[in-house]
C-alpha atoms as a PDB file:
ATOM      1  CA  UNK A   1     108.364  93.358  83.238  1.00  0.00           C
ATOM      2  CA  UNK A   2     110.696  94.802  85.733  1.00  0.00           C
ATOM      3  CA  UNK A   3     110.929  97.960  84.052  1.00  0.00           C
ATOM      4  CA  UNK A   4     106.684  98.272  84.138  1.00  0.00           C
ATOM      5  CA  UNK A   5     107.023  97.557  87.686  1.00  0.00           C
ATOM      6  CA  UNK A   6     109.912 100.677  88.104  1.00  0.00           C
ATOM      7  CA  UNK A   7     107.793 102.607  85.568  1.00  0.00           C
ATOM      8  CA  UNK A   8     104.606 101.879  87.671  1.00  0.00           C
ATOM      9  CA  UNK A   9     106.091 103.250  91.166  1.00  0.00           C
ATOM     10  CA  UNK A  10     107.988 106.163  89.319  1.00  0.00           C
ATOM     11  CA  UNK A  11     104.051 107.772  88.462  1.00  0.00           C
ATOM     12  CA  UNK A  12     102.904 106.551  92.071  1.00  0.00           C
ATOM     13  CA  UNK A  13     105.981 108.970  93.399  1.00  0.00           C
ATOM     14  CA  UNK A  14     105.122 111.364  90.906  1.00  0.00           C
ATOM     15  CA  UNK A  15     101.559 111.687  92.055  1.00  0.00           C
ATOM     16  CA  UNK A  16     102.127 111.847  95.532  1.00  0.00           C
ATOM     17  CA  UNK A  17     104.492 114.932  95.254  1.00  0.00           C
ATOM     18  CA  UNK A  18     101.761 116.746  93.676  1.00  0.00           C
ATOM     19  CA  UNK A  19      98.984 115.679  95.635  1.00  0.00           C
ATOM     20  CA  UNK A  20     101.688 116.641  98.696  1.00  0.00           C
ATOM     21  CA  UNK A  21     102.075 120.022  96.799  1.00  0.00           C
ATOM     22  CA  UNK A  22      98.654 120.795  96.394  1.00  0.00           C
ATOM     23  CA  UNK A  23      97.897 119.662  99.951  1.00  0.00           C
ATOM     24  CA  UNK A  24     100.130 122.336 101.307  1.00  0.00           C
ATOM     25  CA  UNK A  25      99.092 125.319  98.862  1.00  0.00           C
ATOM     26  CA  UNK A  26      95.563 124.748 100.173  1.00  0.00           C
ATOM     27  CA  UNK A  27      96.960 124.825 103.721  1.00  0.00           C
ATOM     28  CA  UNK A  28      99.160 128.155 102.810  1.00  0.00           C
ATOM     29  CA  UNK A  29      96.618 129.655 100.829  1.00  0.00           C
ATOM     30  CA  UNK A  30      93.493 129.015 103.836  1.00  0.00           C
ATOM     31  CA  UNK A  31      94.858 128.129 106.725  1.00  0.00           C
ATOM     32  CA  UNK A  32      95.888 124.340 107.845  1.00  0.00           C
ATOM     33  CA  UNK A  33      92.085 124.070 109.562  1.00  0.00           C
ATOM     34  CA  UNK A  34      90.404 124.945 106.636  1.00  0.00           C
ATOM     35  CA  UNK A  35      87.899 122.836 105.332  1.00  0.00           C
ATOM     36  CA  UNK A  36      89.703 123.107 101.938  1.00  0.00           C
ATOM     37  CA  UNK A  37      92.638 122.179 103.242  1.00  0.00           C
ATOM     38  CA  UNK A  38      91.582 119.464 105.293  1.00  0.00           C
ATOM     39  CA  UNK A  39      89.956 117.580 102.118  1.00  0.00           C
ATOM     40  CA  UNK A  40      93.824 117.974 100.050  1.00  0.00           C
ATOM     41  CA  UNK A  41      95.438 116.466 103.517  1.00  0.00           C
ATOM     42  CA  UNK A  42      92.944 114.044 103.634  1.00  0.00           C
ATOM     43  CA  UNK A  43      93.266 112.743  99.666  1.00  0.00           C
ATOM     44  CA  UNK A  44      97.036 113.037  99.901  1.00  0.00           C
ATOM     45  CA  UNK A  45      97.169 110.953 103.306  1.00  0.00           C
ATOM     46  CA  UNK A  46      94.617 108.324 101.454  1.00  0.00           C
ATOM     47  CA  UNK A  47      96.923 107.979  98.214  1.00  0.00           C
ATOM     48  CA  UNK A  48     100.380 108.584  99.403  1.00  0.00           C
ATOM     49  CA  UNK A  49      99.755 105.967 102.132  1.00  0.00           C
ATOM     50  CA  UNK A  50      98.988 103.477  99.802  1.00  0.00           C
ATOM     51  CA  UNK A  51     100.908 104.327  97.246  1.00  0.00           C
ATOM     52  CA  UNK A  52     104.166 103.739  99.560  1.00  0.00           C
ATOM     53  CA  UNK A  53     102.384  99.973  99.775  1.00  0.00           C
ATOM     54  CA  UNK A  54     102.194  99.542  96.256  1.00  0.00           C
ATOM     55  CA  UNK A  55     105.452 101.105  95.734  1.00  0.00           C
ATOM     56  CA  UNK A  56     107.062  98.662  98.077  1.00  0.00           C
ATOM     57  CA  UNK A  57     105.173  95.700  97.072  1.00  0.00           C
ATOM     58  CA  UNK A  58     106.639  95.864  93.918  1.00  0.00           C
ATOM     59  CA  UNK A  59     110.413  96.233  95.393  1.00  0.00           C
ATOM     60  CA  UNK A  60     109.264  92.929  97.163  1.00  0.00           C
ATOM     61  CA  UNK A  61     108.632  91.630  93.608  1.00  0.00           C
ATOM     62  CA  UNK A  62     111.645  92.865  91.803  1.00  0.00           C
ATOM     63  CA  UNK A  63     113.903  91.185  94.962  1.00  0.00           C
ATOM     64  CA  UNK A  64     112.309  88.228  94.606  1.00  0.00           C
ATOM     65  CA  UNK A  65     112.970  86.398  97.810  1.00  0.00           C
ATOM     66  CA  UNK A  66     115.294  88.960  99.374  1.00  0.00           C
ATOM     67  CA  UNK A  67     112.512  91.174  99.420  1.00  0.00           C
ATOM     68  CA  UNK A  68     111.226  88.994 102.390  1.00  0.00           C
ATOM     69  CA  UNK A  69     113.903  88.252 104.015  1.00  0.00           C
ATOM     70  CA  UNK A  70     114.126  89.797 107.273  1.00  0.00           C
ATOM     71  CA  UNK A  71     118.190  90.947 107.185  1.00  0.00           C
ATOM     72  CA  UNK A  72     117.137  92.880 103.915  1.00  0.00           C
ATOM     73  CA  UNK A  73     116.068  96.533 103.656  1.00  0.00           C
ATOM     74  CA  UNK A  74     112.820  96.101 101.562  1.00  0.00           C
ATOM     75  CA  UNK A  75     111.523  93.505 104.564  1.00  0.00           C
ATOM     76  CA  UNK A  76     112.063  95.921 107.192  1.00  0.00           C
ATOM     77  CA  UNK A  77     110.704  99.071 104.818  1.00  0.00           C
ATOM     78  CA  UNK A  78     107.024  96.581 104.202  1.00  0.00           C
ATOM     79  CA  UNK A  79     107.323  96.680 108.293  1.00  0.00           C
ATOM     80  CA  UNK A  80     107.164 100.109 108.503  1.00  0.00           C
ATOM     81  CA  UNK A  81     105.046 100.338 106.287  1.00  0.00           C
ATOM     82  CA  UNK A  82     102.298  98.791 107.411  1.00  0.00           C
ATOM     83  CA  UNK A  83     102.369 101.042 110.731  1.00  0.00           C
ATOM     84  CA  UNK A  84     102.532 103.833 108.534  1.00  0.00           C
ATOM     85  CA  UNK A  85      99.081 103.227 106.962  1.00  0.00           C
ATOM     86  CA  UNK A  86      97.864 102.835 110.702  1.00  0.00           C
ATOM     87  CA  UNK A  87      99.085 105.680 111.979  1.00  0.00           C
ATOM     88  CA  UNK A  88      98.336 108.125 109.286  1.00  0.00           C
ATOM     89  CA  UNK A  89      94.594 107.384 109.504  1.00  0.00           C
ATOM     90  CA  UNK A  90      93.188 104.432 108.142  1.00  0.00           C
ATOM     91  CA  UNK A  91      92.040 104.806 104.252  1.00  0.00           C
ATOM     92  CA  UNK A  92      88.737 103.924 105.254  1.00  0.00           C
ATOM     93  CA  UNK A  93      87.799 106.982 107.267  1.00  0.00           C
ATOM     94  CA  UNK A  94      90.089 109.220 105.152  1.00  0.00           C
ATOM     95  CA  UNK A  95      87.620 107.808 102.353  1.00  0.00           C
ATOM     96  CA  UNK A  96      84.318 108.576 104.567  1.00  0.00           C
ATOM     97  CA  UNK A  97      85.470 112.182 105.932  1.00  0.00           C
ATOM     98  CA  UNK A  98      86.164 113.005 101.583  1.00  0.00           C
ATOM     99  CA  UNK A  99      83.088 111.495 100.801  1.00  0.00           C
ATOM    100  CA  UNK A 100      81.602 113.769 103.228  1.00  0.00           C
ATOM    101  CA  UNK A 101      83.187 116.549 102.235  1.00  0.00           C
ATOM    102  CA  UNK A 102      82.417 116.188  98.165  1.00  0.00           C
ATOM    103  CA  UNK A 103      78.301 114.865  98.862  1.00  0.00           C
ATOM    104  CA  UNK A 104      78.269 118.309 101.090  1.00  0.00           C
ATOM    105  CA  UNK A 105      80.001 120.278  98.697  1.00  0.00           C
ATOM    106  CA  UNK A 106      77.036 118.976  95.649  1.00  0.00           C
ATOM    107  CA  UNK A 107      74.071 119.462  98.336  1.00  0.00           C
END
């Protein structure tokens, strides 16, 4: 089981450098404002931010109850964590403003 759960946040990591990757061709390629752009930053921010969650959730689970407590790294990572899926736009809107983008792109 504990090697699913590495195995699991090894293709989360994997996933996110790509989407990262692709993210900042689009930016290179267009610009950072294009619209292009925009939607890559905008799916990479959406996965990569909750990614990290899962990613860490399932430290939490392979530490058993280390991973809570407060003197241990993985506790004070989950912290972060959390303000990191604040700050870097909440999924929800990075959902509606893709959304937007792909129903506008099929119109």
């Amino acid at each position: 089981m504990a090697q699913g759960l590495v195995a699991d946040s090894e293709i989360d990591i994997a996933a996110s450098r790509r989407l990262i990757r692709t993210a900042a061709e689009s930016m290179d390629a267009a610009g950072p404002s294009s619209s292009a752009a925009r939607h890559h930053a905008s799916i990479a921010k959406t996965f990569v931010s909750e990614a990290v969650w899962r990613i860490l959730d399932r430290a939490v689970q392979l530490h058993g109850g280390l991973g809570v407590c407060e003197d241990h790294l993985v506790a004070r990572f989950l912290v972060e964590a959390r303000a990191f899926r604040i700050y870097e736009g909440p999924s929800e809107v990075l959902r509606w403003s893709i959304a937007r983008r792909v129903l506008r792109a099929v119109r």
